[in-house]
PDB file of N, CA and C in Angstrom:
ATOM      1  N   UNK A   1       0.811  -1.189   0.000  1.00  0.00           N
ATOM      2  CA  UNK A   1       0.000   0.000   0.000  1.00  0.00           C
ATOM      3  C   UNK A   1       0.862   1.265   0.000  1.00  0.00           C
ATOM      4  N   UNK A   2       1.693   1.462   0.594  1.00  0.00           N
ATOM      5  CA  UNK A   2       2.868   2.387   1.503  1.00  0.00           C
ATOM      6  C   UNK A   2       3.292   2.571  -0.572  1.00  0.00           C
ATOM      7  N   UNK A   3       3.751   1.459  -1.063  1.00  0.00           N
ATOM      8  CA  UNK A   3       4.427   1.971  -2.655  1.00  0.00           C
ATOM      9  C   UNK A   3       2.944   2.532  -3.820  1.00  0.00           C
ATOM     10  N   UNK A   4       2.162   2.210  -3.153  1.00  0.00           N
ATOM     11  CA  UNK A   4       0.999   3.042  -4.545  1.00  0.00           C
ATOM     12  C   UNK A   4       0.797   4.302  -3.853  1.00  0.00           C
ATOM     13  N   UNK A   5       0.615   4.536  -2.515  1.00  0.00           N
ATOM     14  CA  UNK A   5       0.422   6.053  -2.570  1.00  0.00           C
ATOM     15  C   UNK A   5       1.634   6.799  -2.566  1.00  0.00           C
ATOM     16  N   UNK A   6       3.040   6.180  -2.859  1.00  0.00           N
ATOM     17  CA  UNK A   6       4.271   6.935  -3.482  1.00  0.00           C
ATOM     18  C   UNK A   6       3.867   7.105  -4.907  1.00  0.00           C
ATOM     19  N   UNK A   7       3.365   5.863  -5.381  1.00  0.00           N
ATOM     20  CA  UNK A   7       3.100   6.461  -7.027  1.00  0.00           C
ATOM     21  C   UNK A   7       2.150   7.097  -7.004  1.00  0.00           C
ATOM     22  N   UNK A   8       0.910   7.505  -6.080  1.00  0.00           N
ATOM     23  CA  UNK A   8      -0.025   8.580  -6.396  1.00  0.00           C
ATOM     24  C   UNK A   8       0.292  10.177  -6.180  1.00  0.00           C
ATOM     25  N   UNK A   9       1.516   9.986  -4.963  1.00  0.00           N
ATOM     26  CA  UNK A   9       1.985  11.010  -4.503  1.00  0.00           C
ATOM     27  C   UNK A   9       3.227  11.284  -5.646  1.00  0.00           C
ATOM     28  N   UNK A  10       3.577  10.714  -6.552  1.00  0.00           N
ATOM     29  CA  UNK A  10       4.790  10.991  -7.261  1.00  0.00           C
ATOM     30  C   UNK A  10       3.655  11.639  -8.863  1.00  0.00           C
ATOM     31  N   UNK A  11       2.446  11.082  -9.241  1.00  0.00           N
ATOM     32  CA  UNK A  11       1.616  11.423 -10.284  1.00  0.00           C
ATOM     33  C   UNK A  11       1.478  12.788 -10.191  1.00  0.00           C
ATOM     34  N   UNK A  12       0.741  12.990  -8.632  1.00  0.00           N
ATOM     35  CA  UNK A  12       0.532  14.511  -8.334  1.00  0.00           C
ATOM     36  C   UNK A  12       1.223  15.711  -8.463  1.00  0.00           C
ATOM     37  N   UNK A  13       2.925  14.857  -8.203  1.00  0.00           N
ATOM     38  CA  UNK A  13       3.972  15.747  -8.359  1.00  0.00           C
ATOM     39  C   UNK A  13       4.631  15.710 -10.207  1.00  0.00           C
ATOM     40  N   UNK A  14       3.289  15.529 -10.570  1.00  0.00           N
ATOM     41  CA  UNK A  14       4.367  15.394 -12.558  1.00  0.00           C
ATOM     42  C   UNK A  14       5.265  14.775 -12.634  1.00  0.00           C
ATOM     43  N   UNK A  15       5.436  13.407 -11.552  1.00  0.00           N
ATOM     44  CA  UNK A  15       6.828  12.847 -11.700  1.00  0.00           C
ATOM     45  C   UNK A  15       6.423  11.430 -12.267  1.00  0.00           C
ATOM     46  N   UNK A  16       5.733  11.598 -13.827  1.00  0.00           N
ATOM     47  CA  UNK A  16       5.229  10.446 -14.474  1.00  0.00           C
ATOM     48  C   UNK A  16       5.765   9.306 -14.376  1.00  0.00           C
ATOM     49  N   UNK A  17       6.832   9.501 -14.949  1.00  0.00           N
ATOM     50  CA  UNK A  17       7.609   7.910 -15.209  1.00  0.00           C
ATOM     51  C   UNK A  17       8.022   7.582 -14.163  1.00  0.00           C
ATOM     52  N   UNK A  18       8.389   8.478 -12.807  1.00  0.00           N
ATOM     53  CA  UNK A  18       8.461   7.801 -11.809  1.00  0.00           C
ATOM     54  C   UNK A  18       7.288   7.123 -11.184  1.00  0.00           C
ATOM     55  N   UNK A  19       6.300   7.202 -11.502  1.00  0.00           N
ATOM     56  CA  UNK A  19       5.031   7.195 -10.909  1.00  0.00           C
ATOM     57  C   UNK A  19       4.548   5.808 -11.557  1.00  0.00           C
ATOM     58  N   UNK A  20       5.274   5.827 -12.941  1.00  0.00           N
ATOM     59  CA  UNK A  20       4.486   4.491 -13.846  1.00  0.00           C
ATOM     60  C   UNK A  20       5.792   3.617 -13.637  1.00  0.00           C
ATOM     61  N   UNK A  21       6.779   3.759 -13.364  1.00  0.00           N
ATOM     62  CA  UNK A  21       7.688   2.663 -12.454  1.00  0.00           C
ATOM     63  C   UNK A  21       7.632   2.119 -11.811  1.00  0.00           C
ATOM     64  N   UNK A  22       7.413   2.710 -10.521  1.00  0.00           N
ATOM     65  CA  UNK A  22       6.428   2.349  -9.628  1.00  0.00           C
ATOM     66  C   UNK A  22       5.464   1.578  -9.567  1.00  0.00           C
ATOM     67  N   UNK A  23       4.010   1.933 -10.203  1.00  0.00           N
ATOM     68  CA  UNK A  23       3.188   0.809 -10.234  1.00  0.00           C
ATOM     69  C   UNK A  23       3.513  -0.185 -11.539  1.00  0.00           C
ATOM     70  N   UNK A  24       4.736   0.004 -12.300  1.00  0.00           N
ATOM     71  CA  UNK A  24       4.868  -1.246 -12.687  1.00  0.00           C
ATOM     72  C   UNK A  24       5.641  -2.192 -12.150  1.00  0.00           C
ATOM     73  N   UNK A  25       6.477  -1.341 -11.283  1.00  0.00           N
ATOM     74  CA  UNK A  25       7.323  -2.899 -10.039  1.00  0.00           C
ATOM     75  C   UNK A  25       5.811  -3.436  -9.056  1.00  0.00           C
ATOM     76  N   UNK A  26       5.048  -2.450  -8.768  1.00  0.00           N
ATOM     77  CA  UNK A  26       3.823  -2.988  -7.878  1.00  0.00           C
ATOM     78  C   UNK A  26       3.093  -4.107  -8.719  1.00  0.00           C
ATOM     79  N   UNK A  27       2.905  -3.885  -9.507  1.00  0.00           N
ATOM     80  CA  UNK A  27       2.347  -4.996 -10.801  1.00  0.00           C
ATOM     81  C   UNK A  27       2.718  -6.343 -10.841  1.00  0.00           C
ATOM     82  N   UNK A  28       4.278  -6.217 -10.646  1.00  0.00           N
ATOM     83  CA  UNK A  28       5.050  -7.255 -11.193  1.00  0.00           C
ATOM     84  C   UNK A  28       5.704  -7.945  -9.681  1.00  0.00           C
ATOM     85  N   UNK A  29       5.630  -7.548  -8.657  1.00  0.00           N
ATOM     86  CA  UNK A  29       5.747  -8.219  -7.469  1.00  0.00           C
ATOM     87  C   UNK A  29       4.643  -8.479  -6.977  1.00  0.00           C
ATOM     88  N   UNK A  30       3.413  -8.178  -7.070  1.00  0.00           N
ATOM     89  CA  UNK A  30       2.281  -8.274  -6.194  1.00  0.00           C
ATOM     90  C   UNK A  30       1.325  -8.881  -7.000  1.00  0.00           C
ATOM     91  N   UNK A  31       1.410  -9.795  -8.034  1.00  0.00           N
ATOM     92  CA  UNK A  31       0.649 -10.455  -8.897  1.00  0.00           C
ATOM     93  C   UNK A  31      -0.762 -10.780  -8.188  1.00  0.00           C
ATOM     94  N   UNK A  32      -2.125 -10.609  -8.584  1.00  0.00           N
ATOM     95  CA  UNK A  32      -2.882 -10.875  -8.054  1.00  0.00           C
ATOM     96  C   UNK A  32      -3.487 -10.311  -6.568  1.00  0.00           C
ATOM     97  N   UNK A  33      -2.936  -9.000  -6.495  1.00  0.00           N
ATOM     98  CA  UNK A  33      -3.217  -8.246  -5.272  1.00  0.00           C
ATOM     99  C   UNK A  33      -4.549  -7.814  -5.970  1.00  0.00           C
ATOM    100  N   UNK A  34      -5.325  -7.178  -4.822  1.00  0.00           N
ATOM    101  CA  UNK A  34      -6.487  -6.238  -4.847  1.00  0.00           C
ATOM    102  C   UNK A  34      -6.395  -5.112  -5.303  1.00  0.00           C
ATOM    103  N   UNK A  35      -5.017  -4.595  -5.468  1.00  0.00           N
ATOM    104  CA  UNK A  35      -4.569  -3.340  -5.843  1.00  0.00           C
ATOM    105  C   UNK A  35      -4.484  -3.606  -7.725  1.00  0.00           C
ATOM    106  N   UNK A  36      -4.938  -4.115  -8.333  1.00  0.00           N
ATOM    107  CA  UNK A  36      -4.819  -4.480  -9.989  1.00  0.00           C
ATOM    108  C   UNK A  36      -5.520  -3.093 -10.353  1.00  0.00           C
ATOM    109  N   UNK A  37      -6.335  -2.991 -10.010  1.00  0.00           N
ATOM    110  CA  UNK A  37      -7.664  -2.428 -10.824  1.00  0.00           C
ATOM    111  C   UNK A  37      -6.954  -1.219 -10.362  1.00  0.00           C
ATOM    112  N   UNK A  38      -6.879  -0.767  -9.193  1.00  0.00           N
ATOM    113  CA  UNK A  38      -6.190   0.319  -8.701  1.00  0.00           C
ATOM    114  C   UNK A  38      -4.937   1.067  -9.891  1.00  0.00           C
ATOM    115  N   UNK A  39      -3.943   0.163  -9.905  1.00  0.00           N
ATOM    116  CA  UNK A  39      -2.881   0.167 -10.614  1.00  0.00           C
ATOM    117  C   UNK A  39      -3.425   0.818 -12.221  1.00  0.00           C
ATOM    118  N   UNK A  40      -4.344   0.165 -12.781  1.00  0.00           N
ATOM    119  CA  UNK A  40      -4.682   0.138 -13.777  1.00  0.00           C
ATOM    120  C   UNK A  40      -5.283   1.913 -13.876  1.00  0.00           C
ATOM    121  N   UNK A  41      -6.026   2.059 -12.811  1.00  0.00           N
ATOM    122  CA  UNK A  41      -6.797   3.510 -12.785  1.00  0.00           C
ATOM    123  C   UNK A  41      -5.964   4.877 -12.625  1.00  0.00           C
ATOM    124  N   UNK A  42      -4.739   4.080 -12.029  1.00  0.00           N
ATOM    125  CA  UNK A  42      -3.483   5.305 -11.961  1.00  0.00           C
ATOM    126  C   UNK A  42      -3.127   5.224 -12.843  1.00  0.00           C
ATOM    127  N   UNK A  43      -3.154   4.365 -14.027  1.00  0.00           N
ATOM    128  CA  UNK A  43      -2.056   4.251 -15.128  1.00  0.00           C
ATOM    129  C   UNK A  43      -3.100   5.340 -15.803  1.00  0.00           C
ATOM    130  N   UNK A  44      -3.791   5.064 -16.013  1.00  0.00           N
ATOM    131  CA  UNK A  44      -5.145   6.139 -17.131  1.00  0.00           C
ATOM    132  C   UNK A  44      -4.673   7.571 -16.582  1.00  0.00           C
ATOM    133  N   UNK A  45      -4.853   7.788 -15.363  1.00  0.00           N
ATOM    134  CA  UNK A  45      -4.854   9.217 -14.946  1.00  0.00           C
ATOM    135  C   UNK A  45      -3.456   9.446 -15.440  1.00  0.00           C
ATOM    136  N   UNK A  46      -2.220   8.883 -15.230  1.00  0.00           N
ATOM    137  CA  UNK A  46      -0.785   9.373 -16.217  1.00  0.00           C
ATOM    138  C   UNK A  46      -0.631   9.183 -17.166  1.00  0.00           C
ATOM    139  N   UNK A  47      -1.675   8.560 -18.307  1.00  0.00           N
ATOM    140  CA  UNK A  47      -1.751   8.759 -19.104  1.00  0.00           C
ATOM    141  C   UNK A  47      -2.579   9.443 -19.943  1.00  0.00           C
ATOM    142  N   UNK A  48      -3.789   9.856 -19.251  1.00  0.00           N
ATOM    143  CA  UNK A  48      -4.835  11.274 -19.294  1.00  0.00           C
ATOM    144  C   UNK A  48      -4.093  12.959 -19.424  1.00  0.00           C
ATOM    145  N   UNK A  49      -3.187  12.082 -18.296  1.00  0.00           N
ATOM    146  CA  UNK A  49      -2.131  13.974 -18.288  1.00  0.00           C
ATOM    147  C   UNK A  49      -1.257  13.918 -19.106  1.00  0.00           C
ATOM    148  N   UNK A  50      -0.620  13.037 -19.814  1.00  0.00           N
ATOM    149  CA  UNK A  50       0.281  12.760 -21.056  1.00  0.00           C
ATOM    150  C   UNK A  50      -0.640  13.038 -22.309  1.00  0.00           C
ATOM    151  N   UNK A  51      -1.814  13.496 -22.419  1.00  0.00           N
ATOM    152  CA  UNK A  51      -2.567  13.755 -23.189  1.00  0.00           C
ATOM    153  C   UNK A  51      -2.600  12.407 -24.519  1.00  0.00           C
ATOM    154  N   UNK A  52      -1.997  10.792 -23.917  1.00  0.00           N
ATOM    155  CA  UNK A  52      -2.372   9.948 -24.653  1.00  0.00           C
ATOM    156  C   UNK A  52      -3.729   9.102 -24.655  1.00  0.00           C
ATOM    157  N   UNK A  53      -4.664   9.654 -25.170  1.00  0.00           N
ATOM    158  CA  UNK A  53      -6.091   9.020 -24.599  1.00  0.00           C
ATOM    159  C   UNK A  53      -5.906   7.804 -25.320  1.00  0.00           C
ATOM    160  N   UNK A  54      -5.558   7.087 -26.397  1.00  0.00           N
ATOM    161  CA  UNK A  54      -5.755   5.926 -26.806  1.00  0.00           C
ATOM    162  C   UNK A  54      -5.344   4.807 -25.476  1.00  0.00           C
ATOM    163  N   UNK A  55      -3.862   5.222 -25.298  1.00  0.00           N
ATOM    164  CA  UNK A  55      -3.117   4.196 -24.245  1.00  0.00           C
ATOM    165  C   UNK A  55      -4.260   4.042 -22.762  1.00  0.00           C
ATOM    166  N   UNK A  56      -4.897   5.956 -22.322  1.00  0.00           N
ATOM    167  CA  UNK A  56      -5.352   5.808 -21.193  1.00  0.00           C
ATOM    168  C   UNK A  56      -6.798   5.129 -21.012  1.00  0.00           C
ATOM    169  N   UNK A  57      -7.093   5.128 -22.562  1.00  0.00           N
ATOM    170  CA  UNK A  57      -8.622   4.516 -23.041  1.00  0.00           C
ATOM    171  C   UNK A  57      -8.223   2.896 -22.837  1.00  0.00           C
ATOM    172  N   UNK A  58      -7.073   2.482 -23.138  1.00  0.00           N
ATOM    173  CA  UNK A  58      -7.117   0.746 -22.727  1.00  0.00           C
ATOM    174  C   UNK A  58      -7.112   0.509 -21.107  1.00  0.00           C
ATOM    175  N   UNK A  59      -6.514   1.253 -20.550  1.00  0.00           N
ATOM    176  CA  UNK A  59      -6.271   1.218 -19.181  1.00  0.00           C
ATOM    177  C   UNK A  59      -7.545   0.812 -18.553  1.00  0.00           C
ATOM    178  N   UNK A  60      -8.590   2.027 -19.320  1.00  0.00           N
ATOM    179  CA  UNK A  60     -10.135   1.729 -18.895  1.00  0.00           C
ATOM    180  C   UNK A  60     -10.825   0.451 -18.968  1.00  0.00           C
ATOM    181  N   UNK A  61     -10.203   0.384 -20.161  1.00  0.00           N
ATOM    182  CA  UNK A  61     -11.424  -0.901 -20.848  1.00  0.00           C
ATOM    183  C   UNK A  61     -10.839  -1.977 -20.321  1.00  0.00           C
ATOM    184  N   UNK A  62      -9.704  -1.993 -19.545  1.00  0.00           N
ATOM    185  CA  UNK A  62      -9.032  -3.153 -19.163  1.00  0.00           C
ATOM    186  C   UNK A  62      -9.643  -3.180 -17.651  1.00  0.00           C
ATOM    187  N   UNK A  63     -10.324  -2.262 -17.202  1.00  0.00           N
ATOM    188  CA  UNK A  63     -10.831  -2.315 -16.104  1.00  0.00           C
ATOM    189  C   UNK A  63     -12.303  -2.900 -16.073  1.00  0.00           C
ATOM    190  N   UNK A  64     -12.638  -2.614 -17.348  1.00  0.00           N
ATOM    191  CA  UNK A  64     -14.217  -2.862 -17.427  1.00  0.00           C
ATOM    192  C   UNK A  64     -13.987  -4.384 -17.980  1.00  0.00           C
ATOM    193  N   UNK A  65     -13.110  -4.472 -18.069  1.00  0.00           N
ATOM    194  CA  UNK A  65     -13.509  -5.973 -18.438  1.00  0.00           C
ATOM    195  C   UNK A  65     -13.256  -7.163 -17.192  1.00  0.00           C
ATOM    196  N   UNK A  66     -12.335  -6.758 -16.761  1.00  0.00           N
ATOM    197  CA  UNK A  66     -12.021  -7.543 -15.918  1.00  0.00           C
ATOM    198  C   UNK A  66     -12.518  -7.561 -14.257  1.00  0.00           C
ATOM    199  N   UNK A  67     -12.401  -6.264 -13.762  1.00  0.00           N
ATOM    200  CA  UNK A  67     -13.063  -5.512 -12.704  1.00  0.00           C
ATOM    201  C   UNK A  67     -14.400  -4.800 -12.677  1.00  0.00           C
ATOM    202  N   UNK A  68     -15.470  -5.061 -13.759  1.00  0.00           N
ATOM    203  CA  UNK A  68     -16.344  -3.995 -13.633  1.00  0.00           C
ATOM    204  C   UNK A  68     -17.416  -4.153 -12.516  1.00  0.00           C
ATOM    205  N   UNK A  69     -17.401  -5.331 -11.750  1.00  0.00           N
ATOM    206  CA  UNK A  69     -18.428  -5.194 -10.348  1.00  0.00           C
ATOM    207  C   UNK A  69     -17.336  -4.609  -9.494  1.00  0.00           C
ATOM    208  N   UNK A  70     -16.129  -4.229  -9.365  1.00  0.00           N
ATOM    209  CA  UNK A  70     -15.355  -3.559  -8.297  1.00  0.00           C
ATOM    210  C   UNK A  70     -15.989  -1.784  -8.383  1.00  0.00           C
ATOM    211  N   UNK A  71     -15.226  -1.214  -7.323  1.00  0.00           N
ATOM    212  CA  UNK A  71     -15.816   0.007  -6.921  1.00  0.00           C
ATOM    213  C   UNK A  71     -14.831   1.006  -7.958  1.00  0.00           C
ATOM    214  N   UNK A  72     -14.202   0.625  -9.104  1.00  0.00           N
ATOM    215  CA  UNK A  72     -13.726   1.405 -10.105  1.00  0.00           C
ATOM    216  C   UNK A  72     -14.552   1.248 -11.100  1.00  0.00           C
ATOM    217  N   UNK A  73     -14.981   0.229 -10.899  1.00  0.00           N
ATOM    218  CA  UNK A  73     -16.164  -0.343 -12.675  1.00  0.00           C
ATOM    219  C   UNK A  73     -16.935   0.549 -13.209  1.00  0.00           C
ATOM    220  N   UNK A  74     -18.020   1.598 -12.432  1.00  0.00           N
ATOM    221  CA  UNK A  74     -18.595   2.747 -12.983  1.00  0.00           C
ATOM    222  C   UNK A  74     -17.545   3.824 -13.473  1.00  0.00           C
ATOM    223  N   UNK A  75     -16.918   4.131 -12.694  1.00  0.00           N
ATOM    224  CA  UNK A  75     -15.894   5.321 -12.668  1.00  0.00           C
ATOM    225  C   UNK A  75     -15.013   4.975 -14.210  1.00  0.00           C
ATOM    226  N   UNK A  76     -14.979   3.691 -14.295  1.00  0.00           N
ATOM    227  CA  UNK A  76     -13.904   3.399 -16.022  1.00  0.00           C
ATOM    228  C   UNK A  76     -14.764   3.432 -16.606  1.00  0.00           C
ATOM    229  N   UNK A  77     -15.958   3.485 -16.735  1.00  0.00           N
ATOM    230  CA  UNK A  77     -16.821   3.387 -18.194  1.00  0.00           C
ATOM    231  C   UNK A  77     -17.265   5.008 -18.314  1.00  0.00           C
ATOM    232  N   UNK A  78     -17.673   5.576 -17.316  1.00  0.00           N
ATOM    233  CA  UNK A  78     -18.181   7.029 -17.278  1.00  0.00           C
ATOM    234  C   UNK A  78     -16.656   7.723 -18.310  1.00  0.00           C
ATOM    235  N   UNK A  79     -15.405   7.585 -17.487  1.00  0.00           N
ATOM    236  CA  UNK A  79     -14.546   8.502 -17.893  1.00  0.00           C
ATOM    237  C   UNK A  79     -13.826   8.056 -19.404  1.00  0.00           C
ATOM    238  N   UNK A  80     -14.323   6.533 -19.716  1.00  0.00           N
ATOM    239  CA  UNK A  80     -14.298   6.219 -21.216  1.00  0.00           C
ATOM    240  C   UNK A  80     -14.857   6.606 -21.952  1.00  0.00           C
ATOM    241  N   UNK A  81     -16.077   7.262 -21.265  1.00  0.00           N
ATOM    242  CA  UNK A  81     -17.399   7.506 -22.183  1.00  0.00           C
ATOM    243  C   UNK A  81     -16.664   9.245 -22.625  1.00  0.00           C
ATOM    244  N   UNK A  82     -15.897   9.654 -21.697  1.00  0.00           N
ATOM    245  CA  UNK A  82     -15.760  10.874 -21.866  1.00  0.00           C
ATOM    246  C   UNK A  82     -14.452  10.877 -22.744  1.00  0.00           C
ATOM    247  N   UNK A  83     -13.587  10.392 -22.654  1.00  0.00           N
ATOM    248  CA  UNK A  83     -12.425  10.250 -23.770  1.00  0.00           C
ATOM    249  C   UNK A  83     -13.217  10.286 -25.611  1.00  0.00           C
ATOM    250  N   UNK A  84     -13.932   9.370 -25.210  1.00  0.00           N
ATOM    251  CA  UNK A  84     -14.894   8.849 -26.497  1.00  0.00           C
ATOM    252  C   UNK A  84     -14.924  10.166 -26.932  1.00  0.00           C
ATOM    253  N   UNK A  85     -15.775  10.580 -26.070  1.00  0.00           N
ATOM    254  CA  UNK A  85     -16.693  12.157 -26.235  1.00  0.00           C
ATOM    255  C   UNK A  85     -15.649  13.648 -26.712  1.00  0.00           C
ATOM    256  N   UNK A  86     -14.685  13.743 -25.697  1.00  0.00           N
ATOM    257  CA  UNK A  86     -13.536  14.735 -25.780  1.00  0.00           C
ATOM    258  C   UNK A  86     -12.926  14.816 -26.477  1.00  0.00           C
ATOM    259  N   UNK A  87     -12.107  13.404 -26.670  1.00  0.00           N
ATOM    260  CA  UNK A  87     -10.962  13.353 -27.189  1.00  0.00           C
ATOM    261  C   UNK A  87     -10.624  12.681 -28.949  1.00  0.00           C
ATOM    262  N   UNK A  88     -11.761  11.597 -28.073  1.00  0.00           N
ATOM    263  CA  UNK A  88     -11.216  10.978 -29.372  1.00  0.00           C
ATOM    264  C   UNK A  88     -12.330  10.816 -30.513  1.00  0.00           C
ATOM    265  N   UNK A  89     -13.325  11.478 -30.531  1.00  0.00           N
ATOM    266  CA  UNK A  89     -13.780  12.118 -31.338  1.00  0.00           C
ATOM    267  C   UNK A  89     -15.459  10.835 -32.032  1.00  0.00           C
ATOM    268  N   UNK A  90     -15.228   9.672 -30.744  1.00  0.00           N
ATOM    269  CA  UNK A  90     -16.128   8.543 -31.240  1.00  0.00           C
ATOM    270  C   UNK A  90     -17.553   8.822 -30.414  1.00  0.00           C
ATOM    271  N   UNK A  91     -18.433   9.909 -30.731  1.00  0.00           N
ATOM    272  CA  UNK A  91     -19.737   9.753 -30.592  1.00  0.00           C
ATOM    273  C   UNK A  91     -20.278   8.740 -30.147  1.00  0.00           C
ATOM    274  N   UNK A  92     -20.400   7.529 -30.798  1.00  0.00           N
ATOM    275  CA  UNK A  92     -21.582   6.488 -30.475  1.00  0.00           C
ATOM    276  C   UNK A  92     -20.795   5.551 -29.683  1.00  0.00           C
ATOM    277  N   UNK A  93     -19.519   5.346 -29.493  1.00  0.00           N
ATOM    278  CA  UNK A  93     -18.888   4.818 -28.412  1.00  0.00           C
ATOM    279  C   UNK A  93     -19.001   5.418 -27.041  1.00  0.00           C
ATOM    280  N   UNK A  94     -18.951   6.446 -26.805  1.00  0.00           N
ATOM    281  CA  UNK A  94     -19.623   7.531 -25.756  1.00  0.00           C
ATOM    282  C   UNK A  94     -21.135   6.912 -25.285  1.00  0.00           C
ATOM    283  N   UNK A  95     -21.927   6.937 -26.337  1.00  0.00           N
ATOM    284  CA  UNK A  95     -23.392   6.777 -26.686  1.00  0.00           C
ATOM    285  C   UNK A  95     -23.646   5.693 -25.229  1.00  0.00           C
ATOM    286  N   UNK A  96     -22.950   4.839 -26.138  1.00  0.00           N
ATOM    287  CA  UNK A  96     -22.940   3.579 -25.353  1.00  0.00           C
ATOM    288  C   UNK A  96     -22.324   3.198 -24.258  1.00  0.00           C
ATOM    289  N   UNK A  97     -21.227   4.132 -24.166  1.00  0.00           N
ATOM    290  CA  UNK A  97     -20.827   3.628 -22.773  1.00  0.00           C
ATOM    291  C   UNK A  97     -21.311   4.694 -21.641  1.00  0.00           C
ATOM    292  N   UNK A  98     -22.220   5.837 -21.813  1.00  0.00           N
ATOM    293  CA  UNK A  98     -23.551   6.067 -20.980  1.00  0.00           C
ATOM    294  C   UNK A  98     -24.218   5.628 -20.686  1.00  0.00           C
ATOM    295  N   UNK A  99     -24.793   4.854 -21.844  1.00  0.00           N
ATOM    296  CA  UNK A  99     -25.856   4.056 -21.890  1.00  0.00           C
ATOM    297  C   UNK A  99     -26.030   2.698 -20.729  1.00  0.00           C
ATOM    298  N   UNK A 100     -24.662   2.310 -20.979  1.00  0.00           N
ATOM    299  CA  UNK A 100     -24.386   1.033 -20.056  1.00  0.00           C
ATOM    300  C   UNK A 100     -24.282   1.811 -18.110  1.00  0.00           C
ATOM    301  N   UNK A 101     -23.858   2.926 -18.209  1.00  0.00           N
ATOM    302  CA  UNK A 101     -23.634   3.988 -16.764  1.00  0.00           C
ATOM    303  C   UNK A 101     -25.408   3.254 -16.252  1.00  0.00           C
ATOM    304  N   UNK A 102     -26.191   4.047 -17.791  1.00  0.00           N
ATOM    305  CA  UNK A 102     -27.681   4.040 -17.385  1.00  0.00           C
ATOM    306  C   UNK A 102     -28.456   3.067 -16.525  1.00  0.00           C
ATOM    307  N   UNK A 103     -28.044   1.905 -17.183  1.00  0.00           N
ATOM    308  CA  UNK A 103     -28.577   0.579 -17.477  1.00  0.00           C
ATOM    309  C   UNK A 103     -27.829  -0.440 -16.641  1.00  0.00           C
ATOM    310  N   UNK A 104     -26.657  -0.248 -16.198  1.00  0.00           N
ATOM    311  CA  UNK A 104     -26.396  -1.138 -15.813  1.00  0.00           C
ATOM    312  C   UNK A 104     -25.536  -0.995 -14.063  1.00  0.00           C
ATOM    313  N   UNK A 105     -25.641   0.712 -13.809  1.00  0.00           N
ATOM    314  CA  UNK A 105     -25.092   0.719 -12.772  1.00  0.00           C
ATOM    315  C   UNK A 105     -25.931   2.109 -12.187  1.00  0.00           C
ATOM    316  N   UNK A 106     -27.344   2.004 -12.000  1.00  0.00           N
ATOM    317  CA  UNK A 106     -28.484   2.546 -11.818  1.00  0.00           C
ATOM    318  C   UNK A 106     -27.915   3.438  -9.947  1.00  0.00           C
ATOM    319  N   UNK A 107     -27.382   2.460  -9.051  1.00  0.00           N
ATOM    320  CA  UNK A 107     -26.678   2.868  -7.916  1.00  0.00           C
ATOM    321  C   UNK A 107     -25.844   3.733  -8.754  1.00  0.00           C
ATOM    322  N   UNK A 108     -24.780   4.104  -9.331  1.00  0.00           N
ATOM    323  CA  UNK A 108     -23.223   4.807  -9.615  1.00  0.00           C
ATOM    324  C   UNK A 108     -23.971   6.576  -9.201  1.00  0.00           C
ATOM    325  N   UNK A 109     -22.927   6.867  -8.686  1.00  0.00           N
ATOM    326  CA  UNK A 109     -23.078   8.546  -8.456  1.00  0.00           C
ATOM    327  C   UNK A 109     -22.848   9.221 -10.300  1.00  0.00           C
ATOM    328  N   UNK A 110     -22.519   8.724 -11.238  1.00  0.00           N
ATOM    329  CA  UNK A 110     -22.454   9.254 -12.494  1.00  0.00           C
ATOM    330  C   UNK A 110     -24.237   8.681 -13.328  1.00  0.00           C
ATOM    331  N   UNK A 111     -24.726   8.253 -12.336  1.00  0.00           N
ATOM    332  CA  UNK A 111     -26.046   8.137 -13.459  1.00  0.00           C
ATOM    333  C   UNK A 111     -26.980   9.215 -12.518  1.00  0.00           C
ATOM    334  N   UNK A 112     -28.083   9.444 -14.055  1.00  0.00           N
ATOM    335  CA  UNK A 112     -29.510   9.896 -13.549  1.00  0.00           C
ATOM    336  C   UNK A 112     -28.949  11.075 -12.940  1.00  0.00           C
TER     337      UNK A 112
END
C-alpha cells in the first residue's frame, strides 16, 4: 500500500515515469493483489495527463472488463465515455458507454 500512494503522490507531483515505475514494479511483485484495478486507474490518470487518450482509453477498458463489479467499474466506463466524447472524437462509443452507466449501474453517483 505504503508503494501506490508513493506512485499517487509521485503522479501529483508530474513525476510520471516515476510514478508508472512504480506501479509497474507494484504490478510485477504483487501479482494478483487487490490493488490491480487500482494500478490500472493510476495508469489512465498518467496517461490522461500525457494527453495519450488511446493508451489511457485501454487502461479503462481493461478495467471494465475484468473488474467492472469492483468500486472502479462505474468510474472506467463514465470517464471512457468521456475520452470517447472529448478526445477521441467517437460519438456512439460515448453513446454507449452512458448508456451502459444508465442501465447497468443505476446505484453509480455518475447516473440519472
Amino acid at each position: 500500500m505504503l508503494k501506490f500512494a508513493k506512485a499517487d503522490l509521485l503522479r501529483y507531483q508530474n513525476r510520471l515515469d516515476e510514478a508508472e515505475d512504480t506501479l509497474n514494479d507494484i504490478a510485477k511483485n504483487y501479482v494478483g493483489s487487490s490493488l490491480e484495478d487500482d494500478i490500472l486507474y493510476l495508469k489512465y490518470k498518467i496517461e490522461k495527463t500525457r494527453q495519450n487518450y488511446d493508451k489511457a482509453s485501454s487502461y479503462l477498458q481493461k478495467i471494465i472488463d475484468n473488474y467492472a463489479t469492483d468500486i472502479l467499474g462505474d468510474n472506467a466506463i463514465f470517464y471512457l465515455a468521456e475520452i470517447y466524447q472529448n478526445y477521441l472524437n467517437d460519438d456512439e462509443k460515448a453513446k454507449t458507454m452512458y448508456g451502459k452507466i444508465i442501465l447497468e449501474y443505476k446505484d453509480s453517483t455518475f447516473c440519472c
